[in-house]
C-alpha atoms as a PDB file:
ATOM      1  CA  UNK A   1      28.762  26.120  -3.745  1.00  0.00           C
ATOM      2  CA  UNK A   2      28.637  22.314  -3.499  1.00  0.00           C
ATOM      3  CA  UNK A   3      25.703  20.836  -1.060  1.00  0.00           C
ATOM      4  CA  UNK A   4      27.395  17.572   0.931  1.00  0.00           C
ATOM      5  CA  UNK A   5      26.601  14.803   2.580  1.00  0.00           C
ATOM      6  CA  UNK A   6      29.565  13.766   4.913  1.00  0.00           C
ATOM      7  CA  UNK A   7      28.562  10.841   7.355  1.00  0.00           C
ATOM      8  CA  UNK A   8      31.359   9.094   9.717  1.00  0.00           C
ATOM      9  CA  UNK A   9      31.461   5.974  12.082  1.00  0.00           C
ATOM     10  CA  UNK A  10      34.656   5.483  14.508  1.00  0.00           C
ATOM     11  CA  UNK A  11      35.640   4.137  18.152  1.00  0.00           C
ATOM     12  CA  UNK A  12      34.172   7.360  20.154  1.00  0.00           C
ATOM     13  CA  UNK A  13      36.592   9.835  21.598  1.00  0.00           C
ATOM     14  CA  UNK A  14      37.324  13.277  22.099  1.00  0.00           C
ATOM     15  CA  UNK A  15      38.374  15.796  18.988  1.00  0.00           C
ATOM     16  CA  UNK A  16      36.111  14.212  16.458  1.00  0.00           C
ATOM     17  CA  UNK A  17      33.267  16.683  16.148  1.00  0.00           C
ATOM     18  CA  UNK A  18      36.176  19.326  16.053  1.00  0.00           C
ATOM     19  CA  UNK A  19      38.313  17.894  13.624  1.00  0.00           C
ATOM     20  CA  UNK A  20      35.175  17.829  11.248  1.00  0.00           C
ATOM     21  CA  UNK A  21      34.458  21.102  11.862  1.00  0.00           C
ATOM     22  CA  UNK A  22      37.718  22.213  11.681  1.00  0.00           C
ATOM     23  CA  UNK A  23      38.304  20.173   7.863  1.00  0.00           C
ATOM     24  CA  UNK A  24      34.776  22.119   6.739  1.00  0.00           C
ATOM     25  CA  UNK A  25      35.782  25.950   8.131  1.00  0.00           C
ATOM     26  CA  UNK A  26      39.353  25.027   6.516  1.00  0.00           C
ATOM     27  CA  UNK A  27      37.363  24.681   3.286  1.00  0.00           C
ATOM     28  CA  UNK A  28      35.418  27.651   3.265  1.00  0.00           C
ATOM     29  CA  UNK A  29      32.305  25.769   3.899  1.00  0.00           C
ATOM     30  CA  UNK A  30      29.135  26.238   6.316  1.00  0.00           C
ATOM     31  CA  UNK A  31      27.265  23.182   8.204  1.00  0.00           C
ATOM     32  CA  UNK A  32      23.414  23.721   7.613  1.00  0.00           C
ATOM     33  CA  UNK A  33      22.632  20.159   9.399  1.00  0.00           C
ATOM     34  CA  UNK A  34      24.704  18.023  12.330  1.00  0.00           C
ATOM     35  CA  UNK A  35      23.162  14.978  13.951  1.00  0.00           C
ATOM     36  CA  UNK A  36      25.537  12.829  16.146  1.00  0.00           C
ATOM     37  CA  UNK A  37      25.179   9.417  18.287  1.00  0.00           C
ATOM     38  CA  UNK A  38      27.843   7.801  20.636  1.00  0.00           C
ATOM     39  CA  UNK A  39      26.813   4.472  21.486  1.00  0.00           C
ATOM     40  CA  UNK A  40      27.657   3.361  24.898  1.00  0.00           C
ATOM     41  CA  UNK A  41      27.476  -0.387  23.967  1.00  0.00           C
ATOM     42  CA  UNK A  42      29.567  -0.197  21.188  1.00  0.00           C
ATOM     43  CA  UNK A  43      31.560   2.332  21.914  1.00  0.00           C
ATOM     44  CA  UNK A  44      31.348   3.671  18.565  1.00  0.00           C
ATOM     45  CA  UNK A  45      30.280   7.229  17.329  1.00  0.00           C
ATOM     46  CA  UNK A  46      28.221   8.284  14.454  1.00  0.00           C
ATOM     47  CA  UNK A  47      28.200  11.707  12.592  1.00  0.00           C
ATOM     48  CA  UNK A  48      25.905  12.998   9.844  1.00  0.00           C
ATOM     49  CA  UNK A  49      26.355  16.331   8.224  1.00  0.00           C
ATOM     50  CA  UNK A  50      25.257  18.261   5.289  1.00  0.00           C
ATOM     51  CA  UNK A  51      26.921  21.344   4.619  1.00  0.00           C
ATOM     52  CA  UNK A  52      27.753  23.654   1.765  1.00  0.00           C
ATOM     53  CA  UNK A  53      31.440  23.845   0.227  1.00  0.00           C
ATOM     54  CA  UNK A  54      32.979  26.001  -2.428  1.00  0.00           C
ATOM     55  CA  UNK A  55      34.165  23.608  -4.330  1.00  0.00           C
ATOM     56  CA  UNK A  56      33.352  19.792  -5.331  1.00  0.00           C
ATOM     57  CA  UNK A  57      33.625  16.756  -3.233  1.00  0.00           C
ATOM     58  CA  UNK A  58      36.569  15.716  -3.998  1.00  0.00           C
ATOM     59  CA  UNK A  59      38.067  19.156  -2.283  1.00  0.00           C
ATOM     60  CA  UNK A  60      37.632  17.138   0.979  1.00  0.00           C
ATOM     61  CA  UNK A  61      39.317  14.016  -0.482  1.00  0.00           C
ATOM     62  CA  UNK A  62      42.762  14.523   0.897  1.00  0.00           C
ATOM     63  CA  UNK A  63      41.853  16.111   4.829  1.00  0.00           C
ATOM     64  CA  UNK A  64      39.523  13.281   4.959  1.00  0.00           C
ATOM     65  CA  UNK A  65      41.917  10.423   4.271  1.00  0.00           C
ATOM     66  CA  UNK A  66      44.213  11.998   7.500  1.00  0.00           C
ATOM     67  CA  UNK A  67      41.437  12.344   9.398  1.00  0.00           C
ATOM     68  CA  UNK A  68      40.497   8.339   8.721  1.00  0.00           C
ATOM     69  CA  UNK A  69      43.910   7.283   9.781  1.00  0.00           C
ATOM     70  CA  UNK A  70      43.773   9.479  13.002  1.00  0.00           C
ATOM     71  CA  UNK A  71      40.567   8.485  14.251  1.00  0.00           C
ATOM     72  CA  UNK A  72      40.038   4.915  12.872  1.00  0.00           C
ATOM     73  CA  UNK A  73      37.288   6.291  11.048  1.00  0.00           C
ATOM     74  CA  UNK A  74      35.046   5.078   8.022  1.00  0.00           C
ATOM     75  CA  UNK A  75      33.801   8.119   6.337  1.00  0.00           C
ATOM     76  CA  UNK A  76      31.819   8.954   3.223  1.00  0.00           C
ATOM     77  CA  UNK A  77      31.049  12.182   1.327  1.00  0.00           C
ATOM     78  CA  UNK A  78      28.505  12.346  -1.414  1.00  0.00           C
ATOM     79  CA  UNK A  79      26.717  15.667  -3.110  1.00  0.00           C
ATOM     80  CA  UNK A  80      23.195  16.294  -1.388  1.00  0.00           C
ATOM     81  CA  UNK A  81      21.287  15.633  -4.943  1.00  0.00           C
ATOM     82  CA  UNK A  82      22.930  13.084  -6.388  1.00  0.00           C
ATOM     83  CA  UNK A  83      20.118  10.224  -7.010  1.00  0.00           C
ATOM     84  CA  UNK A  84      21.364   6.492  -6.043  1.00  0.00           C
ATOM     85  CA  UNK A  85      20.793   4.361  -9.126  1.00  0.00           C
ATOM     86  CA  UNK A  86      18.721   1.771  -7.768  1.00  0.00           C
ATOM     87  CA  UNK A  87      17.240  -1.513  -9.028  1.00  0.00           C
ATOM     88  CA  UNK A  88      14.110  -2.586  -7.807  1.00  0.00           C
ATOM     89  CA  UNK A  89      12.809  -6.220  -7.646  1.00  0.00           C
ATOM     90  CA  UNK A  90       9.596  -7.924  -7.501  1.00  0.00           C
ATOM     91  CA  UNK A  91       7.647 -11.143  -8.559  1.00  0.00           C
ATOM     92  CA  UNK A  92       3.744 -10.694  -8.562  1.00  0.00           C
ATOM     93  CA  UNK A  93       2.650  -8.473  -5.828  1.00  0.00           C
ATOM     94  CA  UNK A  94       2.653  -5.012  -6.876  1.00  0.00           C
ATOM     95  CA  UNK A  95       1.995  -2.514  -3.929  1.00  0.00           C
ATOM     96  CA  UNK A  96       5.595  -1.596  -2.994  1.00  0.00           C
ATOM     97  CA  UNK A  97       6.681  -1.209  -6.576  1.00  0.00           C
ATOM     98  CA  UNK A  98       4.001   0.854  -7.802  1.00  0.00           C
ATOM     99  CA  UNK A  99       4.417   2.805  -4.390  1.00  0.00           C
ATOM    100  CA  UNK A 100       8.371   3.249  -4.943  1.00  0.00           C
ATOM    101  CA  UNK A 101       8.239   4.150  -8.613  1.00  0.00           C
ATOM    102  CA  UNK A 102       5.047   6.940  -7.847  1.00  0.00           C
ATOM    103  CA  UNK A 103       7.239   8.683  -5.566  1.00  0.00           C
ATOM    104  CA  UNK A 104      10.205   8.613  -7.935  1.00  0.00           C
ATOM    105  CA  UNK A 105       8.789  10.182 -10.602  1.00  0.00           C
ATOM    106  CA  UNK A 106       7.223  12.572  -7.885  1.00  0.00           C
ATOM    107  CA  UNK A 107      10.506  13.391  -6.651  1.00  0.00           C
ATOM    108  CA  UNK A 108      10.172  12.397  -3.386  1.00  0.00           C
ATOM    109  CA  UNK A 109      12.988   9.466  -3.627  1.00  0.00           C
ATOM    110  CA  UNK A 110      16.277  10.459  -4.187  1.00  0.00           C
ATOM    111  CA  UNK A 111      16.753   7.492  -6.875  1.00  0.00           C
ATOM    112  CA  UNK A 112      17.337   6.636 -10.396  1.00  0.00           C
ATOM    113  CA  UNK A 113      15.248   3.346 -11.123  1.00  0.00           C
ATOM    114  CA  UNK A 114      17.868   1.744 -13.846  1.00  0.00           C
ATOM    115  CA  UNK A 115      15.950  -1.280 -14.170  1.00  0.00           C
ATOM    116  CA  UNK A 116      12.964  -3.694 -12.624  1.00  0.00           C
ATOM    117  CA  UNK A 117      13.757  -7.051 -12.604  1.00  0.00           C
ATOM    118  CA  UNK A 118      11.241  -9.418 -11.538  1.00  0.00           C
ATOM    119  CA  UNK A 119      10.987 -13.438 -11.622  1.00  0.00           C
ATOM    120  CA  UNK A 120       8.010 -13.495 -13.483  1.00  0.00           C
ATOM    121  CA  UNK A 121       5.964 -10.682 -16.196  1.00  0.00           C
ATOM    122  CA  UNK A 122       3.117 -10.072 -14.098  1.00  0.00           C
ATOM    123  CA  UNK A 123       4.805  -6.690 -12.693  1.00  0.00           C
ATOM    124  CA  UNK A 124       5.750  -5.857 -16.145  1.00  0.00           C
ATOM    125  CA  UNK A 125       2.836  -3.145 -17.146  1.00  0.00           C
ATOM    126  CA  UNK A 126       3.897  -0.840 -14.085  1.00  0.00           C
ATOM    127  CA  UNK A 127       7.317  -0.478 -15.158  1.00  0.00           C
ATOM    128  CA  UNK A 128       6.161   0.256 -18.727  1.00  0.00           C
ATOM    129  CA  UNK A 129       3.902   2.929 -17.386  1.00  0.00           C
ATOM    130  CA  UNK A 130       6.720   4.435 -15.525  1.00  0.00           C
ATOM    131  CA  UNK A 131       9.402   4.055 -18.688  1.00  0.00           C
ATOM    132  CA  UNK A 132      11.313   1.927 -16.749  1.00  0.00           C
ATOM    133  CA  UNK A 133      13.006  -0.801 -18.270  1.00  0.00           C
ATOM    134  CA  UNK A 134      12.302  -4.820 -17.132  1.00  0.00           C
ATOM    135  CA  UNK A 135      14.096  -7.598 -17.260  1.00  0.00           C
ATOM    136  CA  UNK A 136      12.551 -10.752 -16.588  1.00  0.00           C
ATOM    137  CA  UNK A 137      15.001 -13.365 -14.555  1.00  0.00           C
ATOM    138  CA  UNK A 138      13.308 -16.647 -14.304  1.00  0.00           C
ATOM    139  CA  UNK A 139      14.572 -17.898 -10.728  1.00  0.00           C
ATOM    140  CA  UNK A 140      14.586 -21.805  -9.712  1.00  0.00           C
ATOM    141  CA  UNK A 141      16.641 -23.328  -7.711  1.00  0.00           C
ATOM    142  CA  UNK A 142      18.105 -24.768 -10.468  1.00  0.00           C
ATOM    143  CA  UNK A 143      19.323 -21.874 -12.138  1.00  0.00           C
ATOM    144  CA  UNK A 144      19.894 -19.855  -8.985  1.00  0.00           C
ATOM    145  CA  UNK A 145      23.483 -19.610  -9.808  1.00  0.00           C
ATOM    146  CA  UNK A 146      22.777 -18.372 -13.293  1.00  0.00           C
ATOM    147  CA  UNK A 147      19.943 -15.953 -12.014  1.00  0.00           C
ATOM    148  CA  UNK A 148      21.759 -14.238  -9.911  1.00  0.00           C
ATOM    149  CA  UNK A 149      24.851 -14.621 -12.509  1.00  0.00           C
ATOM    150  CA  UNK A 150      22.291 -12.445 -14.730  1.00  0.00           C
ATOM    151  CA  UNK A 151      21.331  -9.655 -11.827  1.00  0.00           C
ATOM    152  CA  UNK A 152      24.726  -8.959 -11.261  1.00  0.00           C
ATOM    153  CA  UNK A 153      25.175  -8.519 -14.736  1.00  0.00           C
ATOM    154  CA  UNK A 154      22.593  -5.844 -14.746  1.00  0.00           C
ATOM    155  CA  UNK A 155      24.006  -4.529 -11.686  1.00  0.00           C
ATOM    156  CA  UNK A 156      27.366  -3.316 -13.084  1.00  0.00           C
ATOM    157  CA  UNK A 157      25.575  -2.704 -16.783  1.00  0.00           C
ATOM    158  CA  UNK A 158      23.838  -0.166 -14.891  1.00  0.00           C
ATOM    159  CA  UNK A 159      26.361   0.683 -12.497  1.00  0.00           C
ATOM    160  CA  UNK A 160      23.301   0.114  -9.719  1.00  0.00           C
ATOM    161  CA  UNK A 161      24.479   0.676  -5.953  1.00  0.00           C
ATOM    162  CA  UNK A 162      21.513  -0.270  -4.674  1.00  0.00           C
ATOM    163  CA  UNK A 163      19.065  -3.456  -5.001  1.00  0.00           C
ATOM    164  CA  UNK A 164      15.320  -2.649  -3.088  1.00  0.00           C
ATOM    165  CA  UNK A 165      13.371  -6.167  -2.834  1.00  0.00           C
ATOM    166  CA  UNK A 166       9.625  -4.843  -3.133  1.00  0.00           C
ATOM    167  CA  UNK A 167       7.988  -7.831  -2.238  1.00  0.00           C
ATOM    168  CA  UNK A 168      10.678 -10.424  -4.454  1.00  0.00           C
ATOM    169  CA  UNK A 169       9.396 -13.965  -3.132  1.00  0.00           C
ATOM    170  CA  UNK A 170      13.214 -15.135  -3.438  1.00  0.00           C
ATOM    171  CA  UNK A 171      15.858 -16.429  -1.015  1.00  0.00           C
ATOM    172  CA  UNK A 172      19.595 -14.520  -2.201  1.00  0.00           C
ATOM    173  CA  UNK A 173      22.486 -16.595  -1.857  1.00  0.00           C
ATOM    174  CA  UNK A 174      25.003 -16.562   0.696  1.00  0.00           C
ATOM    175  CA  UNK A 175      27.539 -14.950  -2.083  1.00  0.00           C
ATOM    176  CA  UNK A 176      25.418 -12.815  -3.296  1.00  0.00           C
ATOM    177  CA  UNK A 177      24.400 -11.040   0.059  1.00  0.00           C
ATOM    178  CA  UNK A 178      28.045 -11.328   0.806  1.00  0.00           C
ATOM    179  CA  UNK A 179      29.003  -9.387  -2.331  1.00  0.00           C
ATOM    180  CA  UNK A 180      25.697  -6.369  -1.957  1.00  0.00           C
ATOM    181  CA  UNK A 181      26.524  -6.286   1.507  1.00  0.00           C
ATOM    182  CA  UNK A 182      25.071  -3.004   3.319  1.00  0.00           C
ATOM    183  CA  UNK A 183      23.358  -2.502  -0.665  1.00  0.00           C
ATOM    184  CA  UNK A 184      20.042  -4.855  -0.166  1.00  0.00           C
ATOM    185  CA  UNK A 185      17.025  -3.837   1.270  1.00  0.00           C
ATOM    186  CA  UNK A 186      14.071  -6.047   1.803  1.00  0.00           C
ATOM    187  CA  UNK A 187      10.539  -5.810   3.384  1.00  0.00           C
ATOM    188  CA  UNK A 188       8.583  -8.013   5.176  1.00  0.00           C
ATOM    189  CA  UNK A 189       5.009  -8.389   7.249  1.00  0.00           C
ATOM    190  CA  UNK A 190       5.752  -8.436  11.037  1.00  0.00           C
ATOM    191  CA  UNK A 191       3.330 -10.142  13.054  1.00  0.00           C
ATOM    192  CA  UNK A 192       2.896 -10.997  16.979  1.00  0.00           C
ATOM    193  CA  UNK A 193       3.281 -14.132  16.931  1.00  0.00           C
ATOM    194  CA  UNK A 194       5.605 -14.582  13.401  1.00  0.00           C
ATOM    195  CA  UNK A 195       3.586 -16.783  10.893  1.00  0.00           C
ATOM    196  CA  UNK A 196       5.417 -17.837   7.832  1.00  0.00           C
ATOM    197  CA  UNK A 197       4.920 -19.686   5.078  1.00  0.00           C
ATOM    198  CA  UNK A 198       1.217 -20.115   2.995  1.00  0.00           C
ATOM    199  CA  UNK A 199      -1.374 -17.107   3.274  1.00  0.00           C
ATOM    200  CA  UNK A 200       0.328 -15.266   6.556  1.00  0.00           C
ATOM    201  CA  UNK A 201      -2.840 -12.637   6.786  1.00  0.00           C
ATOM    202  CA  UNK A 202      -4.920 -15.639   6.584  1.00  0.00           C
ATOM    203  CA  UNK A 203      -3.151 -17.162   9.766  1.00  0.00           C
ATOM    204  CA  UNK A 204      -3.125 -13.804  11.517  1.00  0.00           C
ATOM    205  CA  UNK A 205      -6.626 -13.410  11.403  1.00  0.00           C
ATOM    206  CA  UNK A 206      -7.163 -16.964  12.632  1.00  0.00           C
ATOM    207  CA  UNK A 207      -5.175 -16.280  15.564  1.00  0.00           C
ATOM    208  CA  UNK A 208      -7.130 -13.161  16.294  1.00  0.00           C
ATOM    209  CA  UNK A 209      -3.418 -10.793  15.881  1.00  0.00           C
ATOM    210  CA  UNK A 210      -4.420  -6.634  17.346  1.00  0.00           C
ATOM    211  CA  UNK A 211      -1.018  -5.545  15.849  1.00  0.00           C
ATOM    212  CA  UNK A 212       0.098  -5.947  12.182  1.00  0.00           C
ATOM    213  CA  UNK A 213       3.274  -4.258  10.552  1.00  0.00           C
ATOM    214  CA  UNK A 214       6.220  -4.531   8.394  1.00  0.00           C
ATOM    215  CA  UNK A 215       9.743  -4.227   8.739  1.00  0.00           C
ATOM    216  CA  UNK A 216      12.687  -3.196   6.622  1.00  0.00           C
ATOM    217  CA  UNK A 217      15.900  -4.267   7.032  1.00  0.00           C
ATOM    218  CA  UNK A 218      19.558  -4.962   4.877  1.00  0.00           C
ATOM    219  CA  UNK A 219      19.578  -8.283   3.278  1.00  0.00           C
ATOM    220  CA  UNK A 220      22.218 -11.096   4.781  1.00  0.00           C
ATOM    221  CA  UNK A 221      22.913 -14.415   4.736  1.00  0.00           C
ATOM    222  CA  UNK A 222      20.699 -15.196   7.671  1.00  0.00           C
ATOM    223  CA  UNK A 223      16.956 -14.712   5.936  1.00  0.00           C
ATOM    224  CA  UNK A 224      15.390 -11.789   7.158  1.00  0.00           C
ATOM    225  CA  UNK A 225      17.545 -10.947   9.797  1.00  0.00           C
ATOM    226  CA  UNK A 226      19.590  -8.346   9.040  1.00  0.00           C
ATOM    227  CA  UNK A 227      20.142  -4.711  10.499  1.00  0.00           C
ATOM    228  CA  UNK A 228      16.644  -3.004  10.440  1.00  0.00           C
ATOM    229  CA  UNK A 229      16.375   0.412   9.243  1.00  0.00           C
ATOM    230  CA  UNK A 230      12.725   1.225   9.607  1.00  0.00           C
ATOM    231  CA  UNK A 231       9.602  -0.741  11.501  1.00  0.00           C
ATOM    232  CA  UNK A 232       6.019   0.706  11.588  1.00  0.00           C
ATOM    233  CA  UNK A 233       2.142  -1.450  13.213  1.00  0.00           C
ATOM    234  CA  UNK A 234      -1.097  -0.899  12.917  1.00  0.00           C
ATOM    235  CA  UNK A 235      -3.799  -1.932  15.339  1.00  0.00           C
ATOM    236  CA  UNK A 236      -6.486  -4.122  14.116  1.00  0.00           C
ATOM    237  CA  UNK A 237      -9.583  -5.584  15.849  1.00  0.00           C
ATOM    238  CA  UNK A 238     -11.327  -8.549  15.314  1.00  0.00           C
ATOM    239  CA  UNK A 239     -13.859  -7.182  13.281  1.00  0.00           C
ATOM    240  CA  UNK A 240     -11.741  -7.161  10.202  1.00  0.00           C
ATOM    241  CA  UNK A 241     -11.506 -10.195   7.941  1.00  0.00           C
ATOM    242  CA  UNK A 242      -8.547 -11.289   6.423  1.00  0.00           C
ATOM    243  CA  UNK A 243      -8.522  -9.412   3.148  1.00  0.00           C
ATOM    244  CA  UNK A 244      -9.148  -5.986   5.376  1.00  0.00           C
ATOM    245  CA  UNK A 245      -5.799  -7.241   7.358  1.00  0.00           C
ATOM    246  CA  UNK A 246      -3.850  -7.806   4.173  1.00  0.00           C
ATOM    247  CA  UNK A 247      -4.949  -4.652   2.673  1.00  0.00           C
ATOM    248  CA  UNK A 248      -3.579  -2.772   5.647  1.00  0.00           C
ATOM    249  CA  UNK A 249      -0.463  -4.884   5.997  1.00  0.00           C
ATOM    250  CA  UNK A 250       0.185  -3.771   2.675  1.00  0.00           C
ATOM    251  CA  UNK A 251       0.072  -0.231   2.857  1.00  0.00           C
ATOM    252  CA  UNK A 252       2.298  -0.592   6.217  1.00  0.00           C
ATOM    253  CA  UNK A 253       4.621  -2.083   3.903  1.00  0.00           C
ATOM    254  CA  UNK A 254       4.807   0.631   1.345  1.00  0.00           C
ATOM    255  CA  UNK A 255       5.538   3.026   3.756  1.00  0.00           C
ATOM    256  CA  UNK A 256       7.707   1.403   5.990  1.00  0.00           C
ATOM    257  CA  UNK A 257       9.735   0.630   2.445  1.00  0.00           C
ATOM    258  CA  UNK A 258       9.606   3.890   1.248  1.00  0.00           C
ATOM    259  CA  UNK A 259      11.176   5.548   4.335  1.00  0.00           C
ATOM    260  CA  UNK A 260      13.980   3.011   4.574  1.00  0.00           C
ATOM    261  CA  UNK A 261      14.813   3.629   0.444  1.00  0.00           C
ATOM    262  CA  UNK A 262      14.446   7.156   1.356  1.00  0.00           C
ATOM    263  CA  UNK A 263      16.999   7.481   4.509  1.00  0.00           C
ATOM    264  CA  UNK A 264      19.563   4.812   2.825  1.00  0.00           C
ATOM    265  CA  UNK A 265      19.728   7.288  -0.277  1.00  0.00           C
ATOM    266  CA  UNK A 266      20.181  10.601   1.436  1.00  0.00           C
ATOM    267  CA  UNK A 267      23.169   8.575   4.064  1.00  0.00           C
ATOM    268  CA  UNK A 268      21.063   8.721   7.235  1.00  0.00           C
ATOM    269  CA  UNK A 269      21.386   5.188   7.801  1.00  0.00           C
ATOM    270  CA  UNK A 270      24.678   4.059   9.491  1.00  0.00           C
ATOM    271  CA  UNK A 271      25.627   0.230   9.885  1.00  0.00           C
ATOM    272  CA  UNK A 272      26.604  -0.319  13.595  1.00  0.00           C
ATOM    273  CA  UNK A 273      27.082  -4.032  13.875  1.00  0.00           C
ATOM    274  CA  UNK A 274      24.133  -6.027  13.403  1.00  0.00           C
ATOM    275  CA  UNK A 275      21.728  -2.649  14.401  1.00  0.00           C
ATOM    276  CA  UNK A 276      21.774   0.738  12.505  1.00  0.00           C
ATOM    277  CA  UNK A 277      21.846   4.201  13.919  1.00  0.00           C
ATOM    278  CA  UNK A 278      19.717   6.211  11.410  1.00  0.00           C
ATOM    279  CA  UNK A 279      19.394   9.737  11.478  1.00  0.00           C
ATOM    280  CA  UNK A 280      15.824  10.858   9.669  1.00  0.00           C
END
């Protein structure tokens, strides 16, 4: 038996939950999981499944492709343990990469690190200790072009499908967020009121901030905008200096990373415009 992912997005109407069904019992196979969402904004309805089949994916291929021309419908089918082959970039801050490549080798991510790449060497220890290869990219915005010339290089050398920014202190191109589209996923601080720019846990804590957090989200053209996958605060008091905030804004971050890595790999996160509809 062959353990599947099948996930689906379409305009909502009657007969699609059947049809599935229908293309799964046809197959011999048996749903073990089903989460659905209709959205009444968008009219649009999301499916998530995992089920068992005898026989591999690509037994579905040709039941699927009727059922996408019936119903309008973007779907995707991928086996349960297959592990995304993921690169993962950083420049000198190294909570979120230590964090993602710990649970990795735990096997608590379902991802194949192919490569760090970072803009400078400071990171380049924790790959070591992890066997990962590093490439260093010096980025400018001189050489942008030929930076990102040199990722995407190491993108299809490693046949990557997914990029995770841990903490990489780099605007993408337009092009290149074009071309990743729904593949780039980036974390930031959140903060009420937003501070950018020089020491941001320096400015919370100036401004007296009770709620810290971070926020994960795809990677587009418009910076740090795009669909968010995963969000997560903690409450702080006024008794904490800035370090204590950064310290805890940090470890929000990890987690808030993790989780979004973590759902995109195992198809639980569904575009739906500019939101998501994910399924955990």
């Amino acid at each position: 038996m062959s353990s599947i992912v099948l996930s689906l997005s379409c305009p909502d109407r009657p007969g699609i939950v059947h049809s599935i069904s229908g293309i799964l019992v046809a197959a011999g196979g048996n749903i073990l999981e089903s989460q659905q969402y209709g959205d009444p904004d968008t009219g649009r309805f999301f499916l998530r499944v995992e089920a068992e089949i005898p026989g591999p994916v690509e037994y579905l291929n040709e039941p699927v492709k009727k059922l996408e021309a019936e119903f309008d419908a973007r779907v995707e089918i991928t086996e349960k343990d297959r592990k995304i082959k993921t690169i993962i970039m950083g420049s000198t801050t190294s909570h979120c990469l230590s964090d993602l490549l710990y649970l990795k080798r735990e096997g608590r991510l379902p991802i194949e690190v192919t490569r760090v790449v970072s803009n400078h060497e400071k990171l380049r220890p924790i790959a070591d200790f992890y066997g990962v290869p590093y490439t260093h990219i010096p980025f400018t915005k001189e050489r942008r072009a030929e930076a990102e010339a040199e990722l995407l290089d190491i993108v299809e050398e490693t046949g990557a499908e997914l990029i995770v920014l841990a903490r990489y202190m780099q605007v993408l191109s337009p092009e290149l967020c074009q071309r990743m589209a729904g593949s780039i996923i980036n974390i930031h601080h959140s903060f009420l009121p937003s501070f950018k720019g020089a020491r941001p846990y320096q400015q919370a804590h100036d401004r007296g901030v009770k709620l810290i957090g971070a926020t994960a989200h795809y990677v587009t053209e418009d910076l740090d905008e795009g669909p968010i996958i995963e969000q997560d605060v903690e409450r702080v008091t006024h008794a904490l200096s800035s370090a204590d905030l950064q310290a805890i804004g940090e470890d929000v971050e990890r987690r808030v990373l993790a989780r979004a890595v973590q759902w995109h790999a195992e198809g639980r996160v569904l575009r739906n415009g500019e939101r998501t509809v994910v399924f955990p």
